[in-house]
C-alpha atoms as a PDB file:
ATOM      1  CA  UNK A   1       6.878  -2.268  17.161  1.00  0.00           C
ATOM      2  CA  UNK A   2       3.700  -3.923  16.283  1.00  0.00           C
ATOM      3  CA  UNK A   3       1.998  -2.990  12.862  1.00  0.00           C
ATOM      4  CA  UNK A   4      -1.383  -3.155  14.231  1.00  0.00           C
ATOM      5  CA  UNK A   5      -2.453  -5.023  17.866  1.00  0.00           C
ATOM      6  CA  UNK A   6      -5.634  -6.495  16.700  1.00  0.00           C
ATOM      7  CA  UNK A   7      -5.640  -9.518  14.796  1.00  0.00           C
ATOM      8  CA  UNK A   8      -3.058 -12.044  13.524  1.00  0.00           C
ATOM      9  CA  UNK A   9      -0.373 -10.360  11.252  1.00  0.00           C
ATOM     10  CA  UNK A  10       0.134 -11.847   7.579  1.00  0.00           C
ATOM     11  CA  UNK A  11       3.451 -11.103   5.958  1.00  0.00           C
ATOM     12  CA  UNK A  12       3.972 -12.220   2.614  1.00  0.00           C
ATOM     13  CA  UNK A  13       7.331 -12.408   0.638  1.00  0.00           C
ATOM     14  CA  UNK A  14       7.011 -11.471  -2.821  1.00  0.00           C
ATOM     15  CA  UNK A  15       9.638 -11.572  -5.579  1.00  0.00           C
ATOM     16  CA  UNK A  16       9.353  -9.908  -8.652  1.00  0.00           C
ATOM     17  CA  UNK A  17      11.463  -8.119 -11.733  1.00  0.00           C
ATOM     18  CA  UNK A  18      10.090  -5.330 -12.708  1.00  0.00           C
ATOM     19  CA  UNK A  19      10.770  -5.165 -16.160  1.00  0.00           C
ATOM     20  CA  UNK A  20       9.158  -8.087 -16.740  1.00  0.00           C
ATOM     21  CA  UNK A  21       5.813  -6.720 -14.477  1.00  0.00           C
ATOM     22  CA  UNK A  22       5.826  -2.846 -14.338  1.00  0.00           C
ATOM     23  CA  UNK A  23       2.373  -3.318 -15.634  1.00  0.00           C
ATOM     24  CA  UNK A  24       1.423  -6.072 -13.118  1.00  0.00           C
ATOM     25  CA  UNK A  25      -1.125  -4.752 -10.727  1.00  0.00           C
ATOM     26  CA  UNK A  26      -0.701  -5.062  -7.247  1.00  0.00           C
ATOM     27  CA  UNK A  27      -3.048  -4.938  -4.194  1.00  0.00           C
ATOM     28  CA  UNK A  28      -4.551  -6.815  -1.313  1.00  0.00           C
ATOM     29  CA  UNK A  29      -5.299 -10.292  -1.609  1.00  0.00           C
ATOM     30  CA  UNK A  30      -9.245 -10.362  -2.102  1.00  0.00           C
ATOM     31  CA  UNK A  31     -10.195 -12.978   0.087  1.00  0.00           C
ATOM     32  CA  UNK A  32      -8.911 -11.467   3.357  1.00  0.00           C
ATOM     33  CA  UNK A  33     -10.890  -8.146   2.573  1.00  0.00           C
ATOM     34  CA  UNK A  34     -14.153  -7.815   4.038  1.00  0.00           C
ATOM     35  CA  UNK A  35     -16.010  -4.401   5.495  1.00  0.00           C
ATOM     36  CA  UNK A  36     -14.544  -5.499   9.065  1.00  0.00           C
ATOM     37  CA  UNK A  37     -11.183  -5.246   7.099  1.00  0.00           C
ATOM     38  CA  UNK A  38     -11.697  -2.937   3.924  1.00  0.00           C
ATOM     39  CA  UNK A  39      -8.319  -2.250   1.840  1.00  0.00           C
ATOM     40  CA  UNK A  40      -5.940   0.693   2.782  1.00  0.00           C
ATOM     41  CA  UNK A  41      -3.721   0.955   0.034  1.00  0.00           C
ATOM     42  CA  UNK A  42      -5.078   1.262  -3.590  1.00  0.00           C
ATOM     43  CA  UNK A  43      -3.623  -1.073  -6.365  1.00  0.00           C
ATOM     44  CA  UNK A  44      -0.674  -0.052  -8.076  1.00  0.00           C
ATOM     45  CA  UNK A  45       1.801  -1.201 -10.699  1.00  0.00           C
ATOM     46  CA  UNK A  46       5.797  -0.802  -9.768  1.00  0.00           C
ATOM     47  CA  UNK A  47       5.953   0.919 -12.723  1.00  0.00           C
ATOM     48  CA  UNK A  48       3.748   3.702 -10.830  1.00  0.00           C
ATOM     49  CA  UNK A  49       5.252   2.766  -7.689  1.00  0.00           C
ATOM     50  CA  UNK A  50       8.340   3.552  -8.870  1.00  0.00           C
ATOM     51  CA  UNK A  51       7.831   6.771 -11.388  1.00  0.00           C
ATOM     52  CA  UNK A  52       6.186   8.170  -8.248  1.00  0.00           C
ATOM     53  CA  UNK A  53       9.425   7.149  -6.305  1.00  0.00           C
ATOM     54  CA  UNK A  54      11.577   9.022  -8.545  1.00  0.00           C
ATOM     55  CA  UNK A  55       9.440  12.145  -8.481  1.00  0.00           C
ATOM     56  CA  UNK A  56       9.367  12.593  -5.087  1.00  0.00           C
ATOM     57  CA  UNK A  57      12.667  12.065  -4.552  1.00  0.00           C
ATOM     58  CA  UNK A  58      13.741  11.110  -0.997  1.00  0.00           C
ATOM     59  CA  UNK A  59      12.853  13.458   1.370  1.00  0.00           C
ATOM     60  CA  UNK A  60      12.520  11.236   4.465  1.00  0.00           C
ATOM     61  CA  UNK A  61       9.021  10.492   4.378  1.00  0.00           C
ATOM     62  CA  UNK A  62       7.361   7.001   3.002  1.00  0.00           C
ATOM     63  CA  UNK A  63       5.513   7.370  -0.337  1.00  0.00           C
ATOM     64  CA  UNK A  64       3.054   4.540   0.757  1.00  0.00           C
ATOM     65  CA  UNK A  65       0.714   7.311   2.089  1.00  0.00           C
ATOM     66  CA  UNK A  66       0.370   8.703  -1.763  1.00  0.00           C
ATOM     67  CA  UNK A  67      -1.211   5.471  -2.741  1.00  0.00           C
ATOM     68  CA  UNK A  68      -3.618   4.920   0.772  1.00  0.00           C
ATOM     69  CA  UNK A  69      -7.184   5.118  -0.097  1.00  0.00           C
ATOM     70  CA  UNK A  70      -8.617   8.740   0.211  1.00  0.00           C
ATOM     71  CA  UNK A  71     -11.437   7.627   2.557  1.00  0.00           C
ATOM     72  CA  UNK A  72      -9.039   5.963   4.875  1.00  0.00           C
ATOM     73  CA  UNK A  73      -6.476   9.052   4.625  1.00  0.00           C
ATOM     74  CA  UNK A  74      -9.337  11.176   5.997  1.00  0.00           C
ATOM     75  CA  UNK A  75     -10.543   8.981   8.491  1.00  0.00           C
ATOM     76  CA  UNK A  76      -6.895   8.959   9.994  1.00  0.00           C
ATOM     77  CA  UNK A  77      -6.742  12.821   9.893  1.00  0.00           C
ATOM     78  CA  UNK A  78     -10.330  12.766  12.146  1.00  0.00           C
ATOM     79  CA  UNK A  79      -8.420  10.670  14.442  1.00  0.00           C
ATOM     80  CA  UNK A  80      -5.617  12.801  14.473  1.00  0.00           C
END
């Protein structure tokens, strides 16, 4: 399965502790954003990454779409 058919895909590996960076924000990387390639995903801090984890619980769906960008969550519902 492809993540998305246009364009090259960019993976990066990230290692981190989160005790030591709960506070850390983390986002796209700025200079590959553009408004031919806006952000999806706000910026978020494990330490809301994870309290949001917890709270949901695991119930089979990914928590990534609680932290997509409104505008882009609506524009994938029209498309729906």
């Amino acid at each position: 399965m492809v993540a998305n058919k246009k364009g090259p895909r960019i993976s990066v590996a990230i290692f981190l502790n989160p005790s030591h960076q709960g506070d850390r924000p983390y986002g796209p990387i700025k200079q590959l954003l553009s408004e031919e390639n806006p952000p999806i995903y706000q910026t978020v801090s494990v330490k809301d990454y994870i309290a949001y984890f917890y709270t949901k619980g695991l119930t089979g769906e990914s928590i990534l779409s609680h932290f997509m960008l409104p505008h882009v969550k609506e524009q994938r519902k029209l498309k729906n």
